[in-house]
C-alpha atoms as a PDB file:
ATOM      1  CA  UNK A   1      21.707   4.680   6.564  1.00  0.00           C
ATOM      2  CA  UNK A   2      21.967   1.180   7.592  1.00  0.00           C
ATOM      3  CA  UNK A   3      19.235  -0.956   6.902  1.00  0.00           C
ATOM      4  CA  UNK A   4      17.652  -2.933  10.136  1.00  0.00           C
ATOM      5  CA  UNK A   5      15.519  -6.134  10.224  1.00  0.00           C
ATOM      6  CA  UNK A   6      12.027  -4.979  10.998  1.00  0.00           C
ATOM      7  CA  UNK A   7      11.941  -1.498   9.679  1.00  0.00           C
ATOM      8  CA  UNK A   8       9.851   0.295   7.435  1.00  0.00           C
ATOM      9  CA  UNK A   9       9.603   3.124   5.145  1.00  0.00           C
ATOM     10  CA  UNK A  10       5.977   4.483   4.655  1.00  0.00           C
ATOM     11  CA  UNK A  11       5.594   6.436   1.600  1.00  0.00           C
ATOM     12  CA  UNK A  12       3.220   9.542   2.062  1.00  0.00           C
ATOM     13  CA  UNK A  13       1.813  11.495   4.272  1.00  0.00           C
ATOM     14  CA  UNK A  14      -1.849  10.539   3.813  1.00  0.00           C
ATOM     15  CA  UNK A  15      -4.505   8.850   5.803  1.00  0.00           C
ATOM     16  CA  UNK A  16      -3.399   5.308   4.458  1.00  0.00           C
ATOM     17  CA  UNK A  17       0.130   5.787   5.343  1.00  0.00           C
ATOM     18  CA  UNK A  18      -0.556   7.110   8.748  1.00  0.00           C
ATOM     19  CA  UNK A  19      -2.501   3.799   9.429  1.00  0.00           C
ATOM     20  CA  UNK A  20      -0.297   1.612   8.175  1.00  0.00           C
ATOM     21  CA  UNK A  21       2.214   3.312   9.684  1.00  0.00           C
ATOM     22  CA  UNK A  22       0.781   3.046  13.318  1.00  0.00           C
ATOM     23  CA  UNK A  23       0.107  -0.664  12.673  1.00  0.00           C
ATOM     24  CA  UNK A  24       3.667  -1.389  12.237  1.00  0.00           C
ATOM     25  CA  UNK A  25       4.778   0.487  15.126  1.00  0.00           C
ATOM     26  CA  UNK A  26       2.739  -1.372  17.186  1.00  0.00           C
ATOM     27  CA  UNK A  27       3.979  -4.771  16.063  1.00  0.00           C
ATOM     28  CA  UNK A  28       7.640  -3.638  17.217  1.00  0.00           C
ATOM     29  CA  UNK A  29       8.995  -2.177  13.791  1.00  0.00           C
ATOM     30  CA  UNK A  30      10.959   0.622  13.132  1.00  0.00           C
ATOM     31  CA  UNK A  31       8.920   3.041  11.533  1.00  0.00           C
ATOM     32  CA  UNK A  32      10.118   6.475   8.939  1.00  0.00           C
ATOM     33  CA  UNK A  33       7.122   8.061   7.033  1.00  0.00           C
ATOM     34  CA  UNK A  34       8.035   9.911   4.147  1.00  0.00           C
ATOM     35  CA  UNK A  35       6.692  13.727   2.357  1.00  0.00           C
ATOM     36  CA  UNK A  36       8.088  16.201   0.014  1.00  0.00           C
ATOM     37  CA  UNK A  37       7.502  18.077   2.850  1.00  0.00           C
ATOM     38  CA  UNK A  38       8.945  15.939   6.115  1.00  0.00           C
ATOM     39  CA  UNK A  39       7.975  19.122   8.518  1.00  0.00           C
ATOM     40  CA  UNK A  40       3.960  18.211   8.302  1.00  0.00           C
ATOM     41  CA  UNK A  41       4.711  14.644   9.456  1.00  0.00           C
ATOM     42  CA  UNK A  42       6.560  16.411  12.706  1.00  0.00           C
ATOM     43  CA  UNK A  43       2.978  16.306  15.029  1.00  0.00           C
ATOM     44  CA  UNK A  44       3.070  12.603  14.012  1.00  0.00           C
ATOM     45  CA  UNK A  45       6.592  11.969  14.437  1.00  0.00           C
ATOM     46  CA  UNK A  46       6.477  13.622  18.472  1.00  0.00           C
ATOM     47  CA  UNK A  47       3.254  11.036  18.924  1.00  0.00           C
ATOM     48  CA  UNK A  48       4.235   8.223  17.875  1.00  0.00           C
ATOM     49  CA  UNK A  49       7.273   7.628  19.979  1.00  0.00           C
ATOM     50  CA  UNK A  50      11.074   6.659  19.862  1.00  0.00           C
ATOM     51  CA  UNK A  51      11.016   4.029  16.883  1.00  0.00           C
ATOM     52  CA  UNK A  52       9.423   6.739  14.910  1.00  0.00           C
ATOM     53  CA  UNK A  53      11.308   8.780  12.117  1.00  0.00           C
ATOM     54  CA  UNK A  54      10.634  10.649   9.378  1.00  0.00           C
ATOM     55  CA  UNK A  55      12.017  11.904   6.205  1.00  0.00           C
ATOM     56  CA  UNK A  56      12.097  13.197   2.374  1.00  0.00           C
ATOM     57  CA  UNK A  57      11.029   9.971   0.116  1.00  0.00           C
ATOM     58  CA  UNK A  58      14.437   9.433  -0.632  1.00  0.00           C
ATOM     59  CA  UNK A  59      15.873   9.098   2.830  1.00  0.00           C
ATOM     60  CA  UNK A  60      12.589   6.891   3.397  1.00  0.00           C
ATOM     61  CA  UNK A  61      13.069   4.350   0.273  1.00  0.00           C
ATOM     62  CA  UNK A  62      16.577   4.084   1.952  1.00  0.00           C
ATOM     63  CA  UNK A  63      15.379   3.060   5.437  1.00  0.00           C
ATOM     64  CA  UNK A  64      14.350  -0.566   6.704  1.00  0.00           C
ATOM     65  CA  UNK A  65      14.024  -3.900   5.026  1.00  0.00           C
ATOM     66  CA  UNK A  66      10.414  -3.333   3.528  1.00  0.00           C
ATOM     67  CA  UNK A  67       8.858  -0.414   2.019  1.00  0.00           C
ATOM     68  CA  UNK A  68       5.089   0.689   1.062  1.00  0.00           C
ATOM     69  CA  UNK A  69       3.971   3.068  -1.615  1.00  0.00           C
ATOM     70  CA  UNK A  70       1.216   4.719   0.348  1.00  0.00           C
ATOM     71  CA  UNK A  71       0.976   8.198  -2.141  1.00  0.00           C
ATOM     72  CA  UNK A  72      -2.408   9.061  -4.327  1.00  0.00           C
ATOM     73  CA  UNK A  73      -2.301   7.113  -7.581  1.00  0.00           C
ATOM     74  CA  UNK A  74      -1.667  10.137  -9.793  1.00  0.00           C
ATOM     75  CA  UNK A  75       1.450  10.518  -7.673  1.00  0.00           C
ATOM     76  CA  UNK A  76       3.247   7.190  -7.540  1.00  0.00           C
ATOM     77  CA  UNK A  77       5.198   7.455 -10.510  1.00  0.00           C
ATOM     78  CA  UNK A  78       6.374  11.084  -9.255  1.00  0.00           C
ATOM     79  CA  UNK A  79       7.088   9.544  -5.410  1.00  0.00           C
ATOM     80  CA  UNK A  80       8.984   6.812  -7.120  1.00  0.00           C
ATOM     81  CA  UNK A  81      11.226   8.799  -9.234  1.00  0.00           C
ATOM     82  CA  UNK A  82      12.119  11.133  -5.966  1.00  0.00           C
ATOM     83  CA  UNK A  83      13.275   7.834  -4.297  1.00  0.00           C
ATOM     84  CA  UNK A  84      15.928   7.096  -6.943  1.00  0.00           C
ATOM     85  CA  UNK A  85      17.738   4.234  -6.685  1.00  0.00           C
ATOM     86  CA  UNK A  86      17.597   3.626  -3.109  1.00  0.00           C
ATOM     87  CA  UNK A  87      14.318   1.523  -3.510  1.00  0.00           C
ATOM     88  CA  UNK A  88      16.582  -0.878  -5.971  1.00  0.00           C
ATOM     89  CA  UNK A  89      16.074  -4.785  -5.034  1.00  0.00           C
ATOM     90  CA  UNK A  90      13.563  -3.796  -1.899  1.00  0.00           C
ATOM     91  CA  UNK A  91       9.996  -5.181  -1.323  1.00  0.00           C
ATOM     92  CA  UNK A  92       8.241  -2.413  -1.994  1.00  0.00           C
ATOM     93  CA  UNK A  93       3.818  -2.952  -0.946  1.00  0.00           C
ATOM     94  CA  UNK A  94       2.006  -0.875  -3.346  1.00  0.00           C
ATOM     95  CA  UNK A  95      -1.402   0.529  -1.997  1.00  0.00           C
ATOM     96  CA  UNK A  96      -2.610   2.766  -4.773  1.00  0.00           C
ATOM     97  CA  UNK A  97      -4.607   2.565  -7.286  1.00  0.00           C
ATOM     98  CA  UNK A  98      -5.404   4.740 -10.566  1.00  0.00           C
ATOM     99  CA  UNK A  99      -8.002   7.064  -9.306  1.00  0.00           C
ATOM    100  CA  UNK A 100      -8.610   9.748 -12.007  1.00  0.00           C
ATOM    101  CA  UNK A 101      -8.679  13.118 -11.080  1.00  0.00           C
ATOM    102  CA  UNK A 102     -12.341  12.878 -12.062  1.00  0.00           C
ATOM    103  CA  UNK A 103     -15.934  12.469 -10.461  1.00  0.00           C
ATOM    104  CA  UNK A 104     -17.247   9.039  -9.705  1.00  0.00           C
ATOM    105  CA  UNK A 105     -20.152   8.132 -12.056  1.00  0.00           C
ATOM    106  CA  UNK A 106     -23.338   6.937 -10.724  1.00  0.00           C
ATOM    107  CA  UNK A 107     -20.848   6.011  -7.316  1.00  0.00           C
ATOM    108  CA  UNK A 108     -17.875   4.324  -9.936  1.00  0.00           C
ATOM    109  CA  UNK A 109     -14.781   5.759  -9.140  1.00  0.00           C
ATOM    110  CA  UNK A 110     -13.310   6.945 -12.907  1.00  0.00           C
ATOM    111  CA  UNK A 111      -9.843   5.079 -13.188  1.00  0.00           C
ATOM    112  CA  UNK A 112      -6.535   6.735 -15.641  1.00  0.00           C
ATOM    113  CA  UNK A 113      -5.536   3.562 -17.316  1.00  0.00           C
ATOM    114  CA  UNK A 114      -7.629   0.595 -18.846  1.00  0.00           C
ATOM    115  CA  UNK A 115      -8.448  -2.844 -18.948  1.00  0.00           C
ATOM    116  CA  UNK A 116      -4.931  -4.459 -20.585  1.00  0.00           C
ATOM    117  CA  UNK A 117      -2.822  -1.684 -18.393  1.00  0.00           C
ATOM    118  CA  UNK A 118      -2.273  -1.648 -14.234  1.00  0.00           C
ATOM    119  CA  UNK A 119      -0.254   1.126 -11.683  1.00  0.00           C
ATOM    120  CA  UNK A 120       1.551  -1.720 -10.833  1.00  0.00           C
ATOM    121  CA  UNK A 121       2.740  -2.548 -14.107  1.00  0.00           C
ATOM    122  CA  UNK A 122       3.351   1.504 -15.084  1.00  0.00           C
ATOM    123  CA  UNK A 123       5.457   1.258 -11.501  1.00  0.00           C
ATOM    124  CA  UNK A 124       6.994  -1.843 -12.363  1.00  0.00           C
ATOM    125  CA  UNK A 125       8.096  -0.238 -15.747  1.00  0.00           C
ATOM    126  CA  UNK A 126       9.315   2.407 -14.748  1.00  0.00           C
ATOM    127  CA  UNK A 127      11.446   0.688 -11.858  1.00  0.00           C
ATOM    128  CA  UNK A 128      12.481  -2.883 -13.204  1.00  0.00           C
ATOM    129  CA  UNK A 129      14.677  -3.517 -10.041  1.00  0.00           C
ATOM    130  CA  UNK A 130      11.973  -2.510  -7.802  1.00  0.00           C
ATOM    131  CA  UNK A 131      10.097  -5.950  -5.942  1.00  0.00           C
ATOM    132  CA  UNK A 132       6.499  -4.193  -6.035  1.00  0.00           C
ATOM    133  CA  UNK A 133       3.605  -6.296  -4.825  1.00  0.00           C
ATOM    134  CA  UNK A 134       0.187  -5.277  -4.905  1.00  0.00           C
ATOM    135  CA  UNK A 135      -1.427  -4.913  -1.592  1.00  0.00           C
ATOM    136  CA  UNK A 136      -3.680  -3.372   0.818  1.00  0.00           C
ATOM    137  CA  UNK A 137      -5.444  -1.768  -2.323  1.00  0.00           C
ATOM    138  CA  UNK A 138      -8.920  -3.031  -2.367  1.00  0.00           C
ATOM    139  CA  UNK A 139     -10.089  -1.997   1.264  1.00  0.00           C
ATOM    140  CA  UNK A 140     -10.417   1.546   3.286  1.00  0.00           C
ATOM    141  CA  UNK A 141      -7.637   2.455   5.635  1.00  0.00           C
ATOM    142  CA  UNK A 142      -9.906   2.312   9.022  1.00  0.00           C
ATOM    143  CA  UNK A 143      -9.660  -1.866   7.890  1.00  0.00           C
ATOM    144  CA  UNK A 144      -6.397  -2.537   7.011  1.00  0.00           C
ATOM    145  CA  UNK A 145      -5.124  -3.127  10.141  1.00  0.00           C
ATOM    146  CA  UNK A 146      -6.664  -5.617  12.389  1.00  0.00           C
ATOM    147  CA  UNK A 147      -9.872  -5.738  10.569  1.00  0.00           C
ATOM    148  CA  UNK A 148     -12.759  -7.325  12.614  1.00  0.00           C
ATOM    149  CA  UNK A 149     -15.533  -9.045  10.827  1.00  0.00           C
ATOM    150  CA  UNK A 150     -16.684 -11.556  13.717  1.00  0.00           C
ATOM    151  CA  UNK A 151     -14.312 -13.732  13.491  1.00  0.00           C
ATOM    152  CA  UNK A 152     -14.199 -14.660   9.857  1.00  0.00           C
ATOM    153  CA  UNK A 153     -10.717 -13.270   8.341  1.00  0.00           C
ATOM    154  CA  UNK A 154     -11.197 -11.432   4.733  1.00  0.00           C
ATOM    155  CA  UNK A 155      -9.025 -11.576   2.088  1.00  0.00           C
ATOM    156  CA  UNK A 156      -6.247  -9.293   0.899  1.00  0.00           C
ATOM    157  CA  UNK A 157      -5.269  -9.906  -3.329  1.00  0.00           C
ATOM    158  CA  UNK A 158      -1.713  -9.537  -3.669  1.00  0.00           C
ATOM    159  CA  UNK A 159       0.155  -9.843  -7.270  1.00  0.00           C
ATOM    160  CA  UNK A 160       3.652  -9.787  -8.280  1.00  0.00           C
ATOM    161  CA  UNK A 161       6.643 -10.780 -10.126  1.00  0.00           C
ATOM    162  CA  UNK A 162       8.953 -11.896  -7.476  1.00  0.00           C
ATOM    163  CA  UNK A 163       8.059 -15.147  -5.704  1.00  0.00           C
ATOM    164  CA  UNK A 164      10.013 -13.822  -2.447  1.00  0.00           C
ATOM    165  CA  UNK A 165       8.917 -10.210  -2.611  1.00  0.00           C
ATOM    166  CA  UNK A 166       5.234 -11.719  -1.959  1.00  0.00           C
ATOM    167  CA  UNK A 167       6.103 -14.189   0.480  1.00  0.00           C
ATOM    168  CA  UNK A 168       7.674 -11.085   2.891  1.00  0.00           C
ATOM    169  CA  UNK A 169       4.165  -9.023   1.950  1.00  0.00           C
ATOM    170  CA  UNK A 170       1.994 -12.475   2.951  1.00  0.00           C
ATOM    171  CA  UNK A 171       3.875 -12.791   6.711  1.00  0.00           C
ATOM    172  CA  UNK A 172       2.905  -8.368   6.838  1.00  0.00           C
ATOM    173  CA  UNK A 173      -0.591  -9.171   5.881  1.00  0.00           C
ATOM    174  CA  UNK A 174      -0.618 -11.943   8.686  1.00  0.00           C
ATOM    175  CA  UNK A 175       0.749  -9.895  11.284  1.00  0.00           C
ATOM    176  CA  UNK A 176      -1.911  -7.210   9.951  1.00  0.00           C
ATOM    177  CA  UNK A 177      -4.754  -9.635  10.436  1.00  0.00           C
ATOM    178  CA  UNK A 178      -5.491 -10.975   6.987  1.00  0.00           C
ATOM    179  CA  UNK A 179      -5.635 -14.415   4.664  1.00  0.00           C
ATOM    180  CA  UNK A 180      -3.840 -13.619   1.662  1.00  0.00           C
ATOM    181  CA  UNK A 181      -4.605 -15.021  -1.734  1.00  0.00           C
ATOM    182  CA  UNK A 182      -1.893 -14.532  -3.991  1.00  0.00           C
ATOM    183  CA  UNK A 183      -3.260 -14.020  -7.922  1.00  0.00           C
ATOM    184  CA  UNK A 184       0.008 -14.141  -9.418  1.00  0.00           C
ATOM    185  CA  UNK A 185       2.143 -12.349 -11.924  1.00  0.00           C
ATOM    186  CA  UNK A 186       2.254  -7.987 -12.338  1.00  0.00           C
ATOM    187  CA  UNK A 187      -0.416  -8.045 -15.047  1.00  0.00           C
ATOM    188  CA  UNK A 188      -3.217  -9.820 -12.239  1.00  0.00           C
ATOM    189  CA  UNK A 189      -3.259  -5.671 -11.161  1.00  0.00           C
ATOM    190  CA  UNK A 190      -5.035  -5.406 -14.029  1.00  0.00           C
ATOM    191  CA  UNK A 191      -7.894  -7.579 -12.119  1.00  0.00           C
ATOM    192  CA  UNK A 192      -7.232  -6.310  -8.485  1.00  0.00           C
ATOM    193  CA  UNK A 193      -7.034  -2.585  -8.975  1.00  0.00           C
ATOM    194  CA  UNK A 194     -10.181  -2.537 -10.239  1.00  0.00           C
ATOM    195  CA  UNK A 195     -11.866  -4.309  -6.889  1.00  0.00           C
ATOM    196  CA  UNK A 196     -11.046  -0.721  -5.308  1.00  0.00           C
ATOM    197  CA  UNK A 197     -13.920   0.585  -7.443  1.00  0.00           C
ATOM    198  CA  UNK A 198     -16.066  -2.142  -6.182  1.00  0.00           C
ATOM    199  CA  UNK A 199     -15.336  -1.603  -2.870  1.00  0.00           C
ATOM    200  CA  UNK A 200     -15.839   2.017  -3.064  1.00  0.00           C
ATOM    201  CA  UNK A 201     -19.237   1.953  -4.585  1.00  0.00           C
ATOM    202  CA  UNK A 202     -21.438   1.256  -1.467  1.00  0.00           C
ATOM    203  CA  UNK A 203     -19.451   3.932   0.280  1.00  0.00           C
ATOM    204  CA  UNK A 204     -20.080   6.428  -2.745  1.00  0.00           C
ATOM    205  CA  UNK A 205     -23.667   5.504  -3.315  1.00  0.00           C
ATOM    206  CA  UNK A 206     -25.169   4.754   0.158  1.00  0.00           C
ATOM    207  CA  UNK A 207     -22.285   5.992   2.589  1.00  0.00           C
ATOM    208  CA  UNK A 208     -21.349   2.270   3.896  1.00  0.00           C
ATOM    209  CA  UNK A 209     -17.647   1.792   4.321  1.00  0.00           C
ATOM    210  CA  UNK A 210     -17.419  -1.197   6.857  1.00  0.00           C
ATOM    211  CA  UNK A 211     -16.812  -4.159   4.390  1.00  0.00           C
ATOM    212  CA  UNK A 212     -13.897  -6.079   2.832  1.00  0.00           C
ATOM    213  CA  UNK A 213     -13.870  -9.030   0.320  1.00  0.00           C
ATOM    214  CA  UNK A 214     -13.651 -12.833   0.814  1.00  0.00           C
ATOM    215  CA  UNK A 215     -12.726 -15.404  -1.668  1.00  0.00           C
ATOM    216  CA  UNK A 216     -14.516 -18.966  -0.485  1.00  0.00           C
ATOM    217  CA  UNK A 217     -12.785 -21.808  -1.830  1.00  0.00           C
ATOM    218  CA  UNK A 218     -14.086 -25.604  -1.366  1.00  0.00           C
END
C-alpha cells in the first residue's frame, strides 16, 4: 500500500488508540487502527467516517507516514514483531509503558523492568531500524488530545535516538495541544516511563485523574 502524507497507523485496539485515533481524524489525517483481530475495530471503523481504515498490525505498520504503538506494555514487543519489517525507517510514537501484570502497591503501579532498563530501549533493541520516540506516555487518554488546563499548556517528555523522528512527533504534539520538552537520547525512557507511575498515583489512591505535568523553566 502506498504510503500518503498525513496518514497514520494506530497500533491497538484500546482506549488510548481509539483517542488518539479520533484526534488525528479530526485534524484531516488518514487514519487505519490496527488488532489481531481487525473485526472488533469494525463499529469504530463505520463511525468514524471515510478516511477511516482498519487492519491486522501488519497492514497498519505499512500504512501512512507516522505510526503509534498504542498496545498494553506487556504486548509491545509481541505487536512489534507481528508488524515485521514494514515499520523499518518509520516514526513510530510509543505510548506504553511497562505496567506489570501485578497490583499497584499502596496506589504505585508495579513496573517489569528497572531503573538502568526502558520499553523503549527493549523496543528499540529489538527493532534497530525502527525511529521510536517516546510520547504521550505520562498522561491518561481523556488528556491527550486537546488537553485544557485554563489556558496554561502542559508538557509532553519525548526521548529518542533520531533527531528527525522527534522533530515529526514535536509538530503531532503541537497539533495535539501540547509544549514538548525533548529529554534526549533512548535511555532518558528510563526517566520518563516512570512519570506514568506518578501520574497514576492520585488516580489509584484518591480517584483524581484530571492532571498532567509541567516543566517551568526561567
Amino acid at each position: 500500500m502506498a504510503r500518503a502524507a498525513r496518514s497514520v497507523g494506530v497500533l491497538g485496539s484500546g482506549v488510548v488508540g481509539q483517542t488518539l485515533a479520533d484526534g488525528f481524524l479530526a485534524r484531516g489525517y488518514r487514519v487505519m487502527r490496527g488488532s489481531r483481530d481487525p473485526a472488533k475495530l469494525a463499529d469504530w471503523r463505520r463511525a468514524a467516517g471515510a478516511n477511516a481504515a482498519t487492519g491486522n498490525f501488519e497492514e497498519t505498520a505499512a500504512f501512512g507516514e507516522v505510526a503509534v504503538l498504542a498496545v498494553k506494555g506487556t504486548a509491545a514487543l509481541q505487536a512489534v514483531r507481528l508488524c515485521g519489517a514494514a515499520l523499518d525507517g518509520k516514526v513510530v510514537l510509543d505510548t506504553t509503558n511497562p505496567i506489570a501484570d501485578a497490583p499497584p502497591v499502596h496506589g504505585v503501579l508495579q513496573f517489569f523492568v528497572g531503573t538502568s532498563d526502558s520499553l523503549l530501549e527493549q523496543l528499540q533493541k529489538q527493532a534497530p531500524k525502527v525511529r521510536f520516540v517516546k510520547a504521550f506516555s505520562c498522561v491518561g487518554h481523556p488528556l491527550m488530545v486537546n488537553p485544557d488546563f485554563g489556558g496554561s499548556t502542559p508538557t509532553m517528555f519525548i526521548c529518542g535516538n533520531d533527531a528527525a523522528a522527534k522533530a515529526r512527533t514535536t509538530e503531532i504534539l503541537t497539533e495535539f495541544g501540547w509544549e514538548t520538552e525533548d529529554m534526549g537520547a533512548i535511555e532518558a525512557a528510563r526517566a520518563i516511563e516512570p512519570l506514568c507511575m506518578l501520574w497514576c498515583i492520585p488516580g489509584l489512591s484518591q480517584n483524581r485523574w484530571s492532571h498532567a505535568f509541567k516543566l517551568l523553566k526561567r
